[in-house]
PDB file of N, CA and C in Angstrom:
ATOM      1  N   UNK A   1       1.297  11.788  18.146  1.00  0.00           N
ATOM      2  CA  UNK A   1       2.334  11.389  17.191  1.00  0.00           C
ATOM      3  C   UNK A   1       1.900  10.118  16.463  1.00  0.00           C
ATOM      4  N   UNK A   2       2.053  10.361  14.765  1.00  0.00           N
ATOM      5  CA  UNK A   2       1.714   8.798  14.511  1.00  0.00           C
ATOM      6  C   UNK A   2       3.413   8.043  14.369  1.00  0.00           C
ATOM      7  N   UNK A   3       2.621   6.714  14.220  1.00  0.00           N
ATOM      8  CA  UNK A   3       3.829   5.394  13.885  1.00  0.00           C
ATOM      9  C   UNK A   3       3.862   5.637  12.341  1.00  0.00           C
ATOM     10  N   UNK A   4       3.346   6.226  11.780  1.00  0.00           N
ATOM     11  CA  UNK A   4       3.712   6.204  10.405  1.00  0.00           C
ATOM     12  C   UNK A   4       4.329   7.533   9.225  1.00  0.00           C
ATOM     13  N   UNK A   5       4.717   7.269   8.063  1.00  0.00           N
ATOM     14  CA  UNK A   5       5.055   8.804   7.633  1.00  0.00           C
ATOM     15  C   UNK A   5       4.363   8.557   5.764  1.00  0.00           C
ATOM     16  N   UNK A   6       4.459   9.366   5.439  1.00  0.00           N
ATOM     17  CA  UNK A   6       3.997   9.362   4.009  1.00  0.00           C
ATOM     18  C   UNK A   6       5.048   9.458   3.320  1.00  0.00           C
ATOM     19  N   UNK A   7       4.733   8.987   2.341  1.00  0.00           N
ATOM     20  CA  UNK A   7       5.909   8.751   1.448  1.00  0.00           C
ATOM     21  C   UNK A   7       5.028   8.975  -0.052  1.00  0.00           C
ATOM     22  N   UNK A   8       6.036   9.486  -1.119  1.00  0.00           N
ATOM     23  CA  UNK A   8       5.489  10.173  -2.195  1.00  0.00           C
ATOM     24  C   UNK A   8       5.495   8.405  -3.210  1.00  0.00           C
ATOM     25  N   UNK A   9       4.811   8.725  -4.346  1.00  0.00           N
ATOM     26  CA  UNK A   9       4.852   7.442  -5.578  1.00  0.00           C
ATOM     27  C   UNK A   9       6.518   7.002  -5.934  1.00  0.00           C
ATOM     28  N   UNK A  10       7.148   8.172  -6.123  1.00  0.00           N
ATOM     29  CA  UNK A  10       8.828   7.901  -6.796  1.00  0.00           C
ATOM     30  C   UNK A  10       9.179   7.088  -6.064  1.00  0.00           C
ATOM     31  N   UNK A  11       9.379   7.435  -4.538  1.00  0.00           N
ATOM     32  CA  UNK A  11       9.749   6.994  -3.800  1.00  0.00           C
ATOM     33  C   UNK A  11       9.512   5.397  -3.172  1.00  0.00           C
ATOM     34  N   UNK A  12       8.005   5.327  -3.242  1.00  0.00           N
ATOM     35  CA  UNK A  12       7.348   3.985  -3.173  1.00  0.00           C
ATOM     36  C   UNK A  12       7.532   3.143  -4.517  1.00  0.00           C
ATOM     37  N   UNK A  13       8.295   3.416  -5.776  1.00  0.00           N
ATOM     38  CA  UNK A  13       8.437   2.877  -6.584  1.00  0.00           C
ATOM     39  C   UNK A  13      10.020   2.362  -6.779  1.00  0.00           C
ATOM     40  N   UNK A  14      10.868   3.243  -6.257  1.00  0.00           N
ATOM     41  CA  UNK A  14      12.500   3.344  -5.749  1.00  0.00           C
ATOM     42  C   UNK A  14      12.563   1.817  -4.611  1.00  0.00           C
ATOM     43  N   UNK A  15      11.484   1.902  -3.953  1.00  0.00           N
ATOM     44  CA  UNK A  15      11.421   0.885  -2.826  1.00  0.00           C
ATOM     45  C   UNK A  15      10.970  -1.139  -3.089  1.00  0.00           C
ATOM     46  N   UNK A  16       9.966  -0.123  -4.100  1.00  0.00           N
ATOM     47  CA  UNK A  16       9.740  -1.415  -4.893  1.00  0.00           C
ATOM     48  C   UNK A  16      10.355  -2.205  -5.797  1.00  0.00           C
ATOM     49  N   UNK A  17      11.401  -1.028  -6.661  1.00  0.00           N
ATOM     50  CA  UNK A  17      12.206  -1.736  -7.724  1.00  0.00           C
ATOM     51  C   UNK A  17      13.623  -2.523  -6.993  1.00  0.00           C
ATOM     52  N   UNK A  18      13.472  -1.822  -5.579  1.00  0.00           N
ATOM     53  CA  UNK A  18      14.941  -2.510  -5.197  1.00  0.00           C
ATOM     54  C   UNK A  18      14.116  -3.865  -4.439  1.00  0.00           C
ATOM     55  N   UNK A  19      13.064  -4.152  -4.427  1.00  0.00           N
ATOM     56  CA  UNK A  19      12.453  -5.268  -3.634  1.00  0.00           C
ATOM     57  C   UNK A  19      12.248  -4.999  -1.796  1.00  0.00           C
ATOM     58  N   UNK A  20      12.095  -4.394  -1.698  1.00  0.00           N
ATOM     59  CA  UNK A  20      12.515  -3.334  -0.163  1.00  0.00           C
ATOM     60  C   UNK A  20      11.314  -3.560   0.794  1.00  0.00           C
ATOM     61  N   UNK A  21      10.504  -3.096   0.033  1.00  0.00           N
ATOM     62  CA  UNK A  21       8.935  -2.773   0.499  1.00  0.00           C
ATOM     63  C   UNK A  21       7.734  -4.083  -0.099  1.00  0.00           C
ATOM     64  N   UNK A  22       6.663  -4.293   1.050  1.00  0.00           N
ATOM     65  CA  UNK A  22       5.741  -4.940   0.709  1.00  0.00           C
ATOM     66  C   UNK A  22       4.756  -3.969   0.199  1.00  0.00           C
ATOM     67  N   UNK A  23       4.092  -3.248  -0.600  1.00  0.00           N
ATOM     68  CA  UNK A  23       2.803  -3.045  -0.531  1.00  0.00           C
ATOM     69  C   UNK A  23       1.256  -3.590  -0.498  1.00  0.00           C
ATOM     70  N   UNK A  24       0.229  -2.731  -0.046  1.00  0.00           N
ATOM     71  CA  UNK A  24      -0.554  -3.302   0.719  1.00  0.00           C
ATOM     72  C   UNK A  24      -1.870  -2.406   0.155  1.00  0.00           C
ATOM     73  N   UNK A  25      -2.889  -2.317  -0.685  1.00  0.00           N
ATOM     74  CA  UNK A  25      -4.125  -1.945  -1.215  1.00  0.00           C
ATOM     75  C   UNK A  25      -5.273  -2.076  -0.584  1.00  0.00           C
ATOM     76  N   UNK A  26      -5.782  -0.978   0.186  1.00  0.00           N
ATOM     77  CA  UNK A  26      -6.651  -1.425   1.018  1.00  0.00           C
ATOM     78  C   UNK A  26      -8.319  -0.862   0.109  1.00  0.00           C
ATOM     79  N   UNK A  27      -8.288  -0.316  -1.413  1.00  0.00           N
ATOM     80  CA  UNK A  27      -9.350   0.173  -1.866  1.00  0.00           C
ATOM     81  C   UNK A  27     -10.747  -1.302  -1.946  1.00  0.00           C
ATOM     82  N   UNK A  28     -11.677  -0.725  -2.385  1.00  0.00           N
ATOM     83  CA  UNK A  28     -12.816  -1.541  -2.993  1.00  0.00           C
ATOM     84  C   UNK A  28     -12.224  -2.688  -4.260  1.00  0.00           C
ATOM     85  N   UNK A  29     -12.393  -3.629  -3.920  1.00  0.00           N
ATOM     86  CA  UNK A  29     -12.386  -5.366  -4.819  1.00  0.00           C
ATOM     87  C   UNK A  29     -12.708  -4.537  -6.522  1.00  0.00           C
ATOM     88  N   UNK A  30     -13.601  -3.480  -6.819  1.00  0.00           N
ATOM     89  CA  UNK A  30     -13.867  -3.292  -8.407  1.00  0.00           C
ATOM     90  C   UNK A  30     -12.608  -2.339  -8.354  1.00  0.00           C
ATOM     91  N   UNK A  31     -12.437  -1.336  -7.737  1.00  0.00           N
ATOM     92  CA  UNK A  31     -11.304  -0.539  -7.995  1.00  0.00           C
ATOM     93  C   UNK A  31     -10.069  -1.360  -8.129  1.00  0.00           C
ATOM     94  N   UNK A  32      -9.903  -2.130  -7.072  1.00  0.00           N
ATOM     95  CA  UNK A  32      -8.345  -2.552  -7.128  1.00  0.00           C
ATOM     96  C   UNK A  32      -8.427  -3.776  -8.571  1.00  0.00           C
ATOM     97  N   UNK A  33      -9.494  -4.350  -8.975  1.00  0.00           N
ATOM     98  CA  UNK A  33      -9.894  -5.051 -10.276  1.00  0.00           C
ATOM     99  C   UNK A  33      -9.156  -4.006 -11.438  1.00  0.00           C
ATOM    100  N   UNK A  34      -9.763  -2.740 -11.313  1.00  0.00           N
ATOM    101  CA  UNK A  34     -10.057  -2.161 -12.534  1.00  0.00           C
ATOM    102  C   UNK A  34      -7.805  -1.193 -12.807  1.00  0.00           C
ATOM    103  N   UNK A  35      -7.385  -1.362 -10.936  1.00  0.00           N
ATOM    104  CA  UNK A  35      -6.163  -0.819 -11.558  1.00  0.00           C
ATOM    105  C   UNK A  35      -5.213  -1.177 -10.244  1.00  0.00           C
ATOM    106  N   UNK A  36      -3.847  -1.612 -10.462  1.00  0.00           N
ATOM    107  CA  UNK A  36      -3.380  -1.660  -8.639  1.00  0.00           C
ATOM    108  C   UNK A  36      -1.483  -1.844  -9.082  1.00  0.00           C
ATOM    109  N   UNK A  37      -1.150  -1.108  -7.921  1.00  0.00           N
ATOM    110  CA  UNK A  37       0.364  -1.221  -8.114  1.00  0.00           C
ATOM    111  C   UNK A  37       0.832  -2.796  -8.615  1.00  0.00           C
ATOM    112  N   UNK A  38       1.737  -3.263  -9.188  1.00  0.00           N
ATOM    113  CA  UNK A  38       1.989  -4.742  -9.638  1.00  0.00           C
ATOM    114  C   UNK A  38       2.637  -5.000  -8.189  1.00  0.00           C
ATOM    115  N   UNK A  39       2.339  -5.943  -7.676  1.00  0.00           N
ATOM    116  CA  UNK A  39       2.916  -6.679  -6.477  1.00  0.00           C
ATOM    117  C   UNK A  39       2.192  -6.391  -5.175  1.00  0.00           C
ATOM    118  N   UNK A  40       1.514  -4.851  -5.414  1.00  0.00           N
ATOM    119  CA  UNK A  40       0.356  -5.288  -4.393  1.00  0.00           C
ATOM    120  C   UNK A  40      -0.622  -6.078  -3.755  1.00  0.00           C
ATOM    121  N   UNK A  41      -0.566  -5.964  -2.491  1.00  0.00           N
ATOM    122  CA  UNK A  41      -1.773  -7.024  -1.881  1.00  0.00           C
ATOM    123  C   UNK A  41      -3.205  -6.644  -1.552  1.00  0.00           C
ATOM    124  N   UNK A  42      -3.720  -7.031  -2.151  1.00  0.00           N
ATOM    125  CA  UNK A  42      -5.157  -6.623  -1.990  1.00  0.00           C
ATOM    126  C   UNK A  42      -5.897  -6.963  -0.238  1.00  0.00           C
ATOM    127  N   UNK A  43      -6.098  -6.027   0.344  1.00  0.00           N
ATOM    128  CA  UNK A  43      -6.578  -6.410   1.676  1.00  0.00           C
ATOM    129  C   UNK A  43      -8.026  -5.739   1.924  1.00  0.00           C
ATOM    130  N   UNK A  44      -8.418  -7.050   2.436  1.00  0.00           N
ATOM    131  CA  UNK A  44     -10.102  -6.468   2.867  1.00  0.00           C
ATOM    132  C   UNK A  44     -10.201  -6.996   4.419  1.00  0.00           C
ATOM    133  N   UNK A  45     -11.562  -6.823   5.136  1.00  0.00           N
ATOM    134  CA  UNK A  45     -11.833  -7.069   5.916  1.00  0.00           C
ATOM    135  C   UNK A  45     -11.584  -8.589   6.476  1.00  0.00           C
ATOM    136  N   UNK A  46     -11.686  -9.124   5.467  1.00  0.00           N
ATOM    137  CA  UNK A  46     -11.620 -10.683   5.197  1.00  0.00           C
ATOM    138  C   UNK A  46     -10.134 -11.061   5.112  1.00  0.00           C
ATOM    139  N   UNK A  47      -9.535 -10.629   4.650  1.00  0.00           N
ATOM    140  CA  UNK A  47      -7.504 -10.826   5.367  1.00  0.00           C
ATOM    141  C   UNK A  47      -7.131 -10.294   5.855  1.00  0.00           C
ATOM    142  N   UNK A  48      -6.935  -9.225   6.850  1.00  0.00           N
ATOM    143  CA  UNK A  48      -6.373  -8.349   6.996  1.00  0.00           C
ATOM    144  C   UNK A  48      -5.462  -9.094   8.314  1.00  0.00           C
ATOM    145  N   UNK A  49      -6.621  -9.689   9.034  1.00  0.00           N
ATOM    146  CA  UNK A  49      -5.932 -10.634  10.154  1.00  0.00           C
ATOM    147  C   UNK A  49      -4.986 -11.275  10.100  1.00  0.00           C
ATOM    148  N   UNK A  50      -5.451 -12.473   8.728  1.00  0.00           N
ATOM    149  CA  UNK A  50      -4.107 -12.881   8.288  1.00  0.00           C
ATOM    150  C   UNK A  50      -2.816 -12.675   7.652  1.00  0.00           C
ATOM    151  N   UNK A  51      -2.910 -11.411   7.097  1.00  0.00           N
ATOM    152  CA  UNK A  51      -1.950 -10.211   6.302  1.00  0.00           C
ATOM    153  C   UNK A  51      -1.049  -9.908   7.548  1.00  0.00           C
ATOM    154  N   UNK A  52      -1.573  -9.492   8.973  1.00  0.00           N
ATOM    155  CA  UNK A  52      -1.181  -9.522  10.016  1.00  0.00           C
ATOM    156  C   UNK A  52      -0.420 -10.758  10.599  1.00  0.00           C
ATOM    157  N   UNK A  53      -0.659 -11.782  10.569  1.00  0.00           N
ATOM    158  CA  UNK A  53      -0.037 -12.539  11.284  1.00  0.00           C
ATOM    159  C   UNK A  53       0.869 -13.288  10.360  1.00  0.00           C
ATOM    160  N   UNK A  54       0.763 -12.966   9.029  1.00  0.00           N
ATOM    161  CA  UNK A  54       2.065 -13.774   8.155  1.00  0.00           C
ATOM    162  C   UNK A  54       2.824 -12.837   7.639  1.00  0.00           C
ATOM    163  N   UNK A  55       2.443 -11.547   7.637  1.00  0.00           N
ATOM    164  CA  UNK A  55       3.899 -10.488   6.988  1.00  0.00           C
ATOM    165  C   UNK A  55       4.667 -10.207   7.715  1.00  0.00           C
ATOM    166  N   UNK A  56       5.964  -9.800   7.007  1.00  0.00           N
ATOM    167  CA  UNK A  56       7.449  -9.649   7.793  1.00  0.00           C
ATOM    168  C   UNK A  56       6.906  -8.097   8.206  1.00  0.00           C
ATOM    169  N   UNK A  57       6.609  -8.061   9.473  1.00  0.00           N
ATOM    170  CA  UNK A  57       6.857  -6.596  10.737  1.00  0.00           C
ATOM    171  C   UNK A  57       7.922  -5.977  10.363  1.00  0.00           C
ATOM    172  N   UNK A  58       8.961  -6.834  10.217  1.00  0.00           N
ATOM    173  CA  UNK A  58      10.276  -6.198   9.653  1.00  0.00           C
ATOM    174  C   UNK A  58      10.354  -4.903   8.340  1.00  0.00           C
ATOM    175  N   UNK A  59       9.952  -5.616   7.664  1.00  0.00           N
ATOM    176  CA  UNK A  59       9.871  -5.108   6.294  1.00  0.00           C
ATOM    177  C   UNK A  59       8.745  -3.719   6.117  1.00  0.00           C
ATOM    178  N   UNK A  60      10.003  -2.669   5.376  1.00  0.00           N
ATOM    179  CA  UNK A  60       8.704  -1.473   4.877  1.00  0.00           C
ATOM    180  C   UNK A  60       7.279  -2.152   4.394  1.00  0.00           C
ATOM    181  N   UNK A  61       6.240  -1.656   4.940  1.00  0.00           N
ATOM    182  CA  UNK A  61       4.728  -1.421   4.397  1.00  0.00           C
ATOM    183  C   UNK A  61       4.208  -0.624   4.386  1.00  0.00           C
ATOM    184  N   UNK A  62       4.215  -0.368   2.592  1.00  0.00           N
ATOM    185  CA  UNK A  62       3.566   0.891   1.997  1.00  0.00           C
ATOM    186  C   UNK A  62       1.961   0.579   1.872  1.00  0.00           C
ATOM    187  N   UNK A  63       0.928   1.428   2.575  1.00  0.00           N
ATOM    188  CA  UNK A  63      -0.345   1.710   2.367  1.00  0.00           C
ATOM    189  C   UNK A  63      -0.610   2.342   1.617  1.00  0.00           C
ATOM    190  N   UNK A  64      -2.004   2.076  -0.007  1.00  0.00           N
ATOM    191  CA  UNK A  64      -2.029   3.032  -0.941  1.00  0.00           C
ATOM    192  C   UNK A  64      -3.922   2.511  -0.514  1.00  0.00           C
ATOM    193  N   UNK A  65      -3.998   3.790  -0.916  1.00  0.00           N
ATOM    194  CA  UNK A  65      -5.861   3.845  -0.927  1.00  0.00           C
ATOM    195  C   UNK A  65      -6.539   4.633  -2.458  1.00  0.00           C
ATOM    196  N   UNK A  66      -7.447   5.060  -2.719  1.00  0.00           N
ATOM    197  CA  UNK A  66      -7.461   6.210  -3.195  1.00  0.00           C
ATOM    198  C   UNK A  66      -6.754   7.531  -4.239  1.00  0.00           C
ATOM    199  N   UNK A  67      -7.165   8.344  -3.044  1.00  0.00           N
ATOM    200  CA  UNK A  67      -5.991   9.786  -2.860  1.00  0.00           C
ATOM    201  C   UNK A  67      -5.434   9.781  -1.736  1.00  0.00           C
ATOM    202  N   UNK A  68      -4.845   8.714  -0.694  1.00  0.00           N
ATOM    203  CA  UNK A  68      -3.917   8.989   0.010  1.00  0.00           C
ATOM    204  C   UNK A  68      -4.509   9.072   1.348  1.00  0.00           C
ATOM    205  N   UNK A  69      -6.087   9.377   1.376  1.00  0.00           N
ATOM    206  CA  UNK A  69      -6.190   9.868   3.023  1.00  0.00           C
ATOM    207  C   UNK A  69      -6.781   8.440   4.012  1.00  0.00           C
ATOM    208  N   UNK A  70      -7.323   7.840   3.266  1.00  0.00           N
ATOM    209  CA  UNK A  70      -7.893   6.362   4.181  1.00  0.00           C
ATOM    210  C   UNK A  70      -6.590   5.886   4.142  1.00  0.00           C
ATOM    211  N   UNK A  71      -5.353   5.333   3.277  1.00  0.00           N
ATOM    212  CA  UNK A  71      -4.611   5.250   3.925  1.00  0.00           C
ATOM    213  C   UNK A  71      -3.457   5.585   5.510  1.00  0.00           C
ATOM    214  N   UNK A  72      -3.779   6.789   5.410  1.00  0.00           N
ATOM    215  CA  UNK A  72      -3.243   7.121   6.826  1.00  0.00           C
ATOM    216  C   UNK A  72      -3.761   6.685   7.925  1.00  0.00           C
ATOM    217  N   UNK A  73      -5.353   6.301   7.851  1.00  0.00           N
ATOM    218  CA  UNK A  73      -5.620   5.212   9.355  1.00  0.00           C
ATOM    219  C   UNK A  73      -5.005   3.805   9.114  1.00  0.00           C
ATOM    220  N   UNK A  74      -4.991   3.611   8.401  1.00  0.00           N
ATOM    221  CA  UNK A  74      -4.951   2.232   7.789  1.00  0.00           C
ATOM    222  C   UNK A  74      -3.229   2.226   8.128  1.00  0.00           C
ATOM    223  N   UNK A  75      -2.531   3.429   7.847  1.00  0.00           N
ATOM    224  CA  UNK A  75      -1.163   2.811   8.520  1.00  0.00           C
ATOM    225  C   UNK A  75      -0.757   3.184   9.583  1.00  0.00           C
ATOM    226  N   UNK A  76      -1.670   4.342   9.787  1.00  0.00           N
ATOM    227  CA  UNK A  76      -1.526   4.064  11.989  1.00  0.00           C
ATOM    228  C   UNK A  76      -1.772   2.215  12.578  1.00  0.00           C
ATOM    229  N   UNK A  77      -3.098   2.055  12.063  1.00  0.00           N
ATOM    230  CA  UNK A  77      -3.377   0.770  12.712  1.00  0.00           C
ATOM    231  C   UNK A  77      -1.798  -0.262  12.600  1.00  0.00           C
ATOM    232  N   UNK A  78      -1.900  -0.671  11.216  1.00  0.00           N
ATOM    233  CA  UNK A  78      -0.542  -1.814  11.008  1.00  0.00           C
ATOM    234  C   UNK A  78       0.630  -1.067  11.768  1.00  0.00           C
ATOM    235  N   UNK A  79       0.702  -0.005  11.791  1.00  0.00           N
ATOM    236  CA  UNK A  79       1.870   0.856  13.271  1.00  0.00           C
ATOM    237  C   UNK A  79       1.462  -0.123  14.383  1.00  0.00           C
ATOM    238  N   UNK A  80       0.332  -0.024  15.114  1.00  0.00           N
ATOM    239  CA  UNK A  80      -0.301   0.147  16.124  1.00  0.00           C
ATOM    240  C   UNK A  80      -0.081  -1.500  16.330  1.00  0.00           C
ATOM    241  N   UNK A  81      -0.350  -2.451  15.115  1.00  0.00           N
ATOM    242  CA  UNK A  81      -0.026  -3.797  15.173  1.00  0.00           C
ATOM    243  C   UNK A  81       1.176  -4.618  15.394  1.00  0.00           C
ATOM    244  N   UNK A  82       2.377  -3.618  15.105  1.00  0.00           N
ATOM    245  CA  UNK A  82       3.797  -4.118  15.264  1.00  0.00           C
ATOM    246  C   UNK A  82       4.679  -3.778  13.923  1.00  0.00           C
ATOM    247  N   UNK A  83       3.991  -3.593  12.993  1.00  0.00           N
ATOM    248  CA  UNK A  83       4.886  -3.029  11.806  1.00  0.00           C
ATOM    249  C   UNK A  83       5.845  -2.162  12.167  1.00  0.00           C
ATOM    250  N   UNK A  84       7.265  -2.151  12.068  1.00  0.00           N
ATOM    251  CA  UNK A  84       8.163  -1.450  12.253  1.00  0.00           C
ATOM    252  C   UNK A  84       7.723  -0.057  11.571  1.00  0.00           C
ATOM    253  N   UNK A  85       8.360  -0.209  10.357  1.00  0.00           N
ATOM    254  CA  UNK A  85       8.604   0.928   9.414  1.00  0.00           C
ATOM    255  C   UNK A  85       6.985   1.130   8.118  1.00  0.00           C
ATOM    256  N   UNK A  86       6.488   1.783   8.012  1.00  0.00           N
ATOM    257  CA  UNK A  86       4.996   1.951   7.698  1.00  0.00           C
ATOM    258  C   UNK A  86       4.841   3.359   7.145  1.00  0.00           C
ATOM    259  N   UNK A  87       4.604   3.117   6.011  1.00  0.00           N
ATOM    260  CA  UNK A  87       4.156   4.468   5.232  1.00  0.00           C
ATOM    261  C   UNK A  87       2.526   4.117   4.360  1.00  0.00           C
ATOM    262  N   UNK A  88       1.858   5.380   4.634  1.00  0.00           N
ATOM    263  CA  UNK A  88       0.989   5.973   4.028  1.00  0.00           C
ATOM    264  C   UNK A  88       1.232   6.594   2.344  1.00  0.00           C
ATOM    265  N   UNK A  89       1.188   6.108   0.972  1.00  0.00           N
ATOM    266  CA  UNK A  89       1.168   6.664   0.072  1.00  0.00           C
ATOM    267  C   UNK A  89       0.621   8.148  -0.441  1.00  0.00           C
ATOM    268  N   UNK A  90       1.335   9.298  -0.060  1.00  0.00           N
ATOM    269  CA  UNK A  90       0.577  10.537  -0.613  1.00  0.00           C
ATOM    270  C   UNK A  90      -0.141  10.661  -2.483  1.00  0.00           C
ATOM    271  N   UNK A  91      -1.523  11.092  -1.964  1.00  0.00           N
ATOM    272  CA  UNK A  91      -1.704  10.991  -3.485  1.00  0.00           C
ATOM    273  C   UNK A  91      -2.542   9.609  -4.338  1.00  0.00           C
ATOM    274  N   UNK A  92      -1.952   8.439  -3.364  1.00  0.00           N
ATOM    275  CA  UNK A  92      -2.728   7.273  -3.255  1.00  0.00           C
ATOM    276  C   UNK A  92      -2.727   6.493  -4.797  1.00  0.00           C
ATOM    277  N   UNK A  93      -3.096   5.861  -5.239  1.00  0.00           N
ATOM    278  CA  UNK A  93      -3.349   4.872  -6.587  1.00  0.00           C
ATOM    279  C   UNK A  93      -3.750   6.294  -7.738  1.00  0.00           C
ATOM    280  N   UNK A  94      -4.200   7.158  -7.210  1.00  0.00           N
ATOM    281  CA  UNK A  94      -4.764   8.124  -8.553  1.00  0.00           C
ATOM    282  C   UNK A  94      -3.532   8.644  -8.781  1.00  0.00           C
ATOM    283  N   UNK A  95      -2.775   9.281  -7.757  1.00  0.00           N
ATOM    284  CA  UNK A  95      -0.901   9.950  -8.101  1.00  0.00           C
ATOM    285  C   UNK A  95      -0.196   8.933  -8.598  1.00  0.00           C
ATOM    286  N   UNK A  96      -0.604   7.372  -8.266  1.00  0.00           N
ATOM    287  CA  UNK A  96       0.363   6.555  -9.008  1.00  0.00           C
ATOM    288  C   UNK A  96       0.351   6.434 -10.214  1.00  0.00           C
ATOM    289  N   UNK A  97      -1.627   5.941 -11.205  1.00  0.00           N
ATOM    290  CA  UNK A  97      -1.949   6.029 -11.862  1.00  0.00           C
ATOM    291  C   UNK A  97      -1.458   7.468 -13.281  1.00  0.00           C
ATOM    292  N   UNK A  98      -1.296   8.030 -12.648  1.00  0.00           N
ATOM    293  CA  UNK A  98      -0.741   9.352 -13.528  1.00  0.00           C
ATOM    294  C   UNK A  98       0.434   9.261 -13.633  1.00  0.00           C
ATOM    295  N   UNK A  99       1.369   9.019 -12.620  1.00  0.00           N
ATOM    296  CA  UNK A  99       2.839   9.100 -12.873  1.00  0.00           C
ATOM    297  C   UNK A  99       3.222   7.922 -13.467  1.00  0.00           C
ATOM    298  N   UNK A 100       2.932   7.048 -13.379  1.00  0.00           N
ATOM    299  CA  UNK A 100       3.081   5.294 -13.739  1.00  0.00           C
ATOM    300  C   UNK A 100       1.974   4.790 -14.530  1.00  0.00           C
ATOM    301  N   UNK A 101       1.521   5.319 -15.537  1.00  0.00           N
ATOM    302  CA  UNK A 101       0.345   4.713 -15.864  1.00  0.00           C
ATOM    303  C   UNK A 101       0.780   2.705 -16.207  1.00  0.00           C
ATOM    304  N   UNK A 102       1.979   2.677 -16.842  1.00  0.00           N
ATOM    305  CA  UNK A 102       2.372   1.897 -17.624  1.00  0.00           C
ATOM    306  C   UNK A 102       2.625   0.334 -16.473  1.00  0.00           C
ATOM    307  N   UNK A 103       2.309   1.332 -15.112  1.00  0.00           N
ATOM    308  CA  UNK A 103       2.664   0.737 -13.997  1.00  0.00           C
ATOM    309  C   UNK A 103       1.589   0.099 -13.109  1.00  0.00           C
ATOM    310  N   UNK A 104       0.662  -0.169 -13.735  1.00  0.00           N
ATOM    311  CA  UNK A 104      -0.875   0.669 -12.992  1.00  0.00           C
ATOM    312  C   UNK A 104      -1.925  -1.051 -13.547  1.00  0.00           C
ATOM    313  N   UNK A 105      -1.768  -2.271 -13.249  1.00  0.00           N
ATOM    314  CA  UNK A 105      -2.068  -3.665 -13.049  1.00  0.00           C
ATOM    315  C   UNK A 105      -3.195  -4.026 -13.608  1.00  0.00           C
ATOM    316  N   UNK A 106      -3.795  -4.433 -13.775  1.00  0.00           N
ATOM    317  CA  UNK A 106      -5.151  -4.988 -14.038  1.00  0.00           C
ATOM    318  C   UNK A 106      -5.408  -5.685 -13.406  1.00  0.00           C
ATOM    319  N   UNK A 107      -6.224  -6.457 -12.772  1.00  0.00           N
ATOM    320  CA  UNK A 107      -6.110  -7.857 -11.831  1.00  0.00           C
ATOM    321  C   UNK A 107      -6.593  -9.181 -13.706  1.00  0.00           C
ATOM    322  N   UNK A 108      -5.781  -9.804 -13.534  1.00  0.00           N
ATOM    323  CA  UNK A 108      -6.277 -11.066 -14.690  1.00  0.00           C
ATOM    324  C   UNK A 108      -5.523 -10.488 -15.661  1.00  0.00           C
ATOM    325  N   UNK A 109      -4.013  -9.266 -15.566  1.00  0.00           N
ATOM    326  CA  UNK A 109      -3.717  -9.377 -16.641  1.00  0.00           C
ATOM    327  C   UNK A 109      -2.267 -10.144 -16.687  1.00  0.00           C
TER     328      UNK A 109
END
């Protein structure tokens, strides 16, 4: 059984507009450069520890990768860390990118 469930873009965007959810970007530094949900956190190897020890456990954390599938380890683990409530993005930054283009960040813009 995992600690986590997937959750579609609408939905991760429903979560976001009410302020609900943290999200959390776990792609490559040029990808998440070149496009990333607005309010996402960019996490690498190099924060992740500390992403861990200063975010609210409390609070939904939405994982976006990709297309959706590296996220799902990625939100077993933050399960596995104490995150309450933890979703995996189906579809990932490319399903967001299409449905939201208008939604879809630049880093520096």
């Amino acid at each position: 059984m995992t600690g986590f469930r997937q959750i579609d873009v609408q939905r991760t965007r429903e979560l976001l507009d009410t302020g609900a959810a943290q999200v959390v970007d776990i792609r490559d530094p040029l990808s998440y450069g070149q496009g990333h949900i607005p309010s996402a956190r960019h996490l690498t190897d190099s924060n992740v520890e500390e992403f861990k020890t200063s975010a609210d456990k409390s609070r939904p954390l939405v994982v976006v990768c990709y297309h959706g599938i590296s996220s799902q380890g990625a939100a077993e683990y933050f399960s596995q860390a104490g995150f309450q409530e933890v979703y995996s993005m189906a579809g990932g930054f490319e399903a967001w990118s299409h449905t939201f283009p208008e939604l879809s960040e630049r880093s520096g813009e």
